[in-house]
N, C-alpha and C. Protein backbone atom coordinates (compact mmCIF):
# COMPACT_ATOMS: atom_id res chain seq x y z
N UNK A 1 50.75 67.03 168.26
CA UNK A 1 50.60 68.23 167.48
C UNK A 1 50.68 69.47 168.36
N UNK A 2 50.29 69.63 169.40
CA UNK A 2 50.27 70.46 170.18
C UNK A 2 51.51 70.92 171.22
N UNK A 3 52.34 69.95 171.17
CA UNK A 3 53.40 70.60 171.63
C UNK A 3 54.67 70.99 170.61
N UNK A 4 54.27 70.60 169.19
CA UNK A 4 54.81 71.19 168.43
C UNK A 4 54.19 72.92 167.76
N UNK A 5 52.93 72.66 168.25
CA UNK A 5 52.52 74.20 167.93
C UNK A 5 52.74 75.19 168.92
N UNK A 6 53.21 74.53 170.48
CA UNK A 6 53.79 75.70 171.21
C UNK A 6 55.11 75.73 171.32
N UNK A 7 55.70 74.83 170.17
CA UNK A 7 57.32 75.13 170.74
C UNK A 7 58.08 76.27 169.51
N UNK A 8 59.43 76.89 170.34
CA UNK A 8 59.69 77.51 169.03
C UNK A 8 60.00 76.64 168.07
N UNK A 9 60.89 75.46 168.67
CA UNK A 9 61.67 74.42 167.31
C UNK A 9 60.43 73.50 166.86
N UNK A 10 59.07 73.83 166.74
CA UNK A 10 58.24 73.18 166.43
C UNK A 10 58.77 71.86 165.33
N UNK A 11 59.27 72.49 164.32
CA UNK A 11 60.24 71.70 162.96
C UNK A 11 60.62 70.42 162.89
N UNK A 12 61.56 70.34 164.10
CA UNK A 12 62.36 69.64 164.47
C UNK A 12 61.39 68.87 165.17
N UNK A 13 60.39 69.23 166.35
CA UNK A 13 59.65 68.31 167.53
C UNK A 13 58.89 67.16 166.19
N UNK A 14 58.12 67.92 164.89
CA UNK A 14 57.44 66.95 163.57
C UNK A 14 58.64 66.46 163.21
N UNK A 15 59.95 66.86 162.57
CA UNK A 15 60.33 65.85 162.06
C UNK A 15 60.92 64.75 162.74
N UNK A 16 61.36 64.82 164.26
CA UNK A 16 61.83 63.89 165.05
C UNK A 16 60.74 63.08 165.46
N UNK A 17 59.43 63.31 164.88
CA UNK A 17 58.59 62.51 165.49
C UNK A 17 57.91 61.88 164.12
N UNK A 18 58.43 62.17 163.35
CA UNK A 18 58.02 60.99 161.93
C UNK A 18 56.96 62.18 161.30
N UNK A 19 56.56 62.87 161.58
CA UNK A 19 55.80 63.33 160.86
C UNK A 19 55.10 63.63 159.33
N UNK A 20 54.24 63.46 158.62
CA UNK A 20 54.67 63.39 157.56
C UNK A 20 52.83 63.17 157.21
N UNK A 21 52.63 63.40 155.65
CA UNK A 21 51.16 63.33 154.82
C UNK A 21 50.23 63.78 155.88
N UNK A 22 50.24 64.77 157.19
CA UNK A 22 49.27 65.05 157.76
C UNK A 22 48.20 66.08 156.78
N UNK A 23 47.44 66.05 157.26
CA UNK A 23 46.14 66.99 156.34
C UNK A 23 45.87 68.35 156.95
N UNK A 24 46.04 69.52 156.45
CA UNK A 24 46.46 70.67 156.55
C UNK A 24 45.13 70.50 156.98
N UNK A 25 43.98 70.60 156.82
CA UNK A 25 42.56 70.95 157.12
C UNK A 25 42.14 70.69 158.50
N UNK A 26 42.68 69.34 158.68
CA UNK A 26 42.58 68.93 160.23
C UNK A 26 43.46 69.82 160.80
N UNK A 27 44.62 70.03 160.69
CA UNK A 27 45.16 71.02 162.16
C UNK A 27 44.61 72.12 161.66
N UNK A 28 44.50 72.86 161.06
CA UNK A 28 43.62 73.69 161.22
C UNK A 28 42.52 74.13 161.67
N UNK A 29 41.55 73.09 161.96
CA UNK A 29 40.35 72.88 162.65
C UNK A 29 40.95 72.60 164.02
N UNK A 30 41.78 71.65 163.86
CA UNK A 30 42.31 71.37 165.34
C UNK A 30 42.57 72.36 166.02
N UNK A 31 43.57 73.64 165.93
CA UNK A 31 44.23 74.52 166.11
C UNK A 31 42.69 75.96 166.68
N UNK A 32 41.88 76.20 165.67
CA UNK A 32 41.11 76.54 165.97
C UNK A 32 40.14 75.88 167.02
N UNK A 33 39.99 75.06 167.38
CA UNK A 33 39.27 74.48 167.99
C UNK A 33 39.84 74.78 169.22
N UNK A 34 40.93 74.27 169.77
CA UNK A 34 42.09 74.67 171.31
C UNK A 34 41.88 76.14 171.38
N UNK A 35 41.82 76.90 170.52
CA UNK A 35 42.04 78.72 169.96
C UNK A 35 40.30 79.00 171.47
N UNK A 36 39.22 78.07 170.57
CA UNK A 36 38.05 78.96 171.09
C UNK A 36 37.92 78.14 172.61
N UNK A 37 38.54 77.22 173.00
CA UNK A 37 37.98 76.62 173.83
C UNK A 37 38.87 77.22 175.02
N UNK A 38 40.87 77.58 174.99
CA UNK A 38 40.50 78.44 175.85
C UNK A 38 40.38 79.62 175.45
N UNK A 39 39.87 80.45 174.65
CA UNK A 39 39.48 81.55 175.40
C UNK A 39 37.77 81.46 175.93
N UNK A 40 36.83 79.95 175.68
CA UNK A 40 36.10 80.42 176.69
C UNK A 40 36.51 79.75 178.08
N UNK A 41 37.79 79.11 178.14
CA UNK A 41 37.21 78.59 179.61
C UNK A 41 38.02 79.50 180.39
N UNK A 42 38.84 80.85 179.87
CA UNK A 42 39.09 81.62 180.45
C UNK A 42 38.14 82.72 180.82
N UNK A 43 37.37 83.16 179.54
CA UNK A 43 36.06 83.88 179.61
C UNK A 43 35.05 83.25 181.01
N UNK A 44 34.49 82.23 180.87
CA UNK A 44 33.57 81.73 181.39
C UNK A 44 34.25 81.37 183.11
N UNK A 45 35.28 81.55 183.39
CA UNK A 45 35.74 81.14 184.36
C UNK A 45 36.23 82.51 184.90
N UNK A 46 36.38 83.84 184.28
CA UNK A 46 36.98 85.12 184.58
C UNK A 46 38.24 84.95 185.22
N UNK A 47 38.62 84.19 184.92
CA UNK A 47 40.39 84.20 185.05
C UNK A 47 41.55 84.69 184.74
N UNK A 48 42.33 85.11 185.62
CA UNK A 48 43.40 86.34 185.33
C UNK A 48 42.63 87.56 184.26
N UNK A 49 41.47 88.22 184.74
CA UNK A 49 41.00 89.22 183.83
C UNK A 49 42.41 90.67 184.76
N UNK A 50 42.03 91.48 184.16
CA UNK A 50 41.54 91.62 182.62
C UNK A 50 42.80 91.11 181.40
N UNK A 51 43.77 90.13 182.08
CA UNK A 51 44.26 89.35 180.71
C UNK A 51 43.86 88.03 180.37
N UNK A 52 42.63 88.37 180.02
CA UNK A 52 41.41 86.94 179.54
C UNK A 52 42.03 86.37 178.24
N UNK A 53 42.70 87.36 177.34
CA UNK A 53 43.15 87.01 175.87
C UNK A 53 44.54 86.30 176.29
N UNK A 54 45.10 86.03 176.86
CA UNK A 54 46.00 85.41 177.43
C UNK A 54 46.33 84.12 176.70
N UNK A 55 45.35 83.24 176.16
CA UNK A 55 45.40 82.02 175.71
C UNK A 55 45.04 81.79 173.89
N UNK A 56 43.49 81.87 173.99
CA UNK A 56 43.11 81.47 173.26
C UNK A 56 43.26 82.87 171.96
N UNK A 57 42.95 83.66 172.42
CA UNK A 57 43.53 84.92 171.63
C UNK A 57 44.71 85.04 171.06
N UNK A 58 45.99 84.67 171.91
CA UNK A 58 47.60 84.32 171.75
C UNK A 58 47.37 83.48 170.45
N UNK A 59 46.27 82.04 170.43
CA UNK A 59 46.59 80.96 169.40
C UNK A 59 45.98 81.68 168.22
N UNK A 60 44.92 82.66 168.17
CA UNK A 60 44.23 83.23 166.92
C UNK A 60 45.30 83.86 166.00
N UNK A 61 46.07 84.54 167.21
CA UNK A 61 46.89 85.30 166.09
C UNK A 61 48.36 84.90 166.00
N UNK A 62 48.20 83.24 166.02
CA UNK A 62 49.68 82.42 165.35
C UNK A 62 49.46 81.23 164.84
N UNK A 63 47.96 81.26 164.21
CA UNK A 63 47.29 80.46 163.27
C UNK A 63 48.01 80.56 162.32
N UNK A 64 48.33 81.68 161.69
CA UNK A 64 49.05 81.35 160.26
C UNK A 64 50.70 80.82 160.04
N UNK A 65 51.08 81.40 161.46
CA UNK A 65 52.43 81.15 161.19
C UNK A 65 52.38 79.50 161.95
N UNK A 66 51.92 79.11 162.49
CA UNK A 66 51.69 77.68 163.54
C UNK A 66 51.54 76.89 161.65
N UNK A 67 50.07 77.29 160.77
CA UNK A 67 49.53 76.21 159.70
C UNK A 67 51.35 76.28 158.45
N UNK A 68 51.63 77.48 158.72
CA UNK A 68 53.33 77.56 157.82
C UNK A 68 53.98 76.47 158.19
N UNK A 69 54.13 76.20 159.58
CA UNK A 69 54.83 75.40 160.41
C UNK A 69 54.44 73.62 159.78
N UNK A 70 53.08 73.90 159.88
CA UNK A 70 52.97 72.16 159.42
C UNK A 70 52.74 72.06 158.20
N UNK A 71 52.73 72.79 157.52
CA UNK A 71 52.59 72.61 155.84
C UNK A 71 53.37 71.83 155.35
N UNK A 72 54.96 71.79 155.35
CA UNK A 72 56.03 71.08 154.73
C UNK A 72 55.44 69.62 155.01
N UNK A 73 54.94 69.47 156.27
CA UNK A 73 54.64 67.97 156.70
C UNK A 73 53.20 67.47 155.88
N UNK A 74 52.67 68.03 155.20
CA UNK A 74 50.71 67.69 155.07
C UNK A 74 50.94 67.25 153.72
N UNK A 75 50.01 66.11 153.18
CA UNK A 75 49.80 65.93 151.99
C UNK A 75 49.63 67.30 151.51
N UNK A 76 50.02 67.27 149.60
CA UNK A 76 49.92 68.12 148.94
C UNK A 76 48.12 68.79 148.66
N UNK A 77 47.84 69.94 148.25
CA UNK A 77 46.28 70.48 148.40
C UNK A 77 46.57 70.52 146.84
C-alpha cells in the first residue's frame, strides 16, 4: 500500500498487484497513522528543522487525493 501511495502511477502499482475489495477505512487509518508517526519522529528527533513538515505533514495534505486513489479498489460503503 505504501508504495502505491507514494508513487505518481499509484493506479497501475494496485492494479498490477491484484488489488481489489480493500476497505477504504483501513487505509485511511493506515495512511494517517504513517502521516503522525513521521512527523513525530521528525519532531522528536529535530531533523532537517526547520523543514520538520517535510514528511508527515507532506502525507496530511494528500490524504484525500492518496483515499481518491484507492477508492476504485475498496469494497463498496
Amino acid at each position: 500500500m505504501w508504495i502505491a501511495a507514494e508513487r505518481k502511477d499509484g493506479e497501475s502499482c494496485l492494479a498490477a498487484y491484484g488489488a481489489r475489495d480493500l476497505d477504504l477505512d483501513h487505509i485511511e487509518y493506515a495512511l494517517l497513522a504513517r502521516a503522525l508517526r513521521d512527523m513525530a519522529a521528525r519532531v522528536m528527533t529535530e531533523e532537517d528543522r526547520p523543514g520538520v513538515d517535510a514528511w508527515g505533514f507532506r502525507r496530511f495534505a494528500k490524504l484525500e487525493r492518496d483515499l481518491d486513489m484507492f477508492r476504485p479498489f475498496c469494497l463498496p460503503t
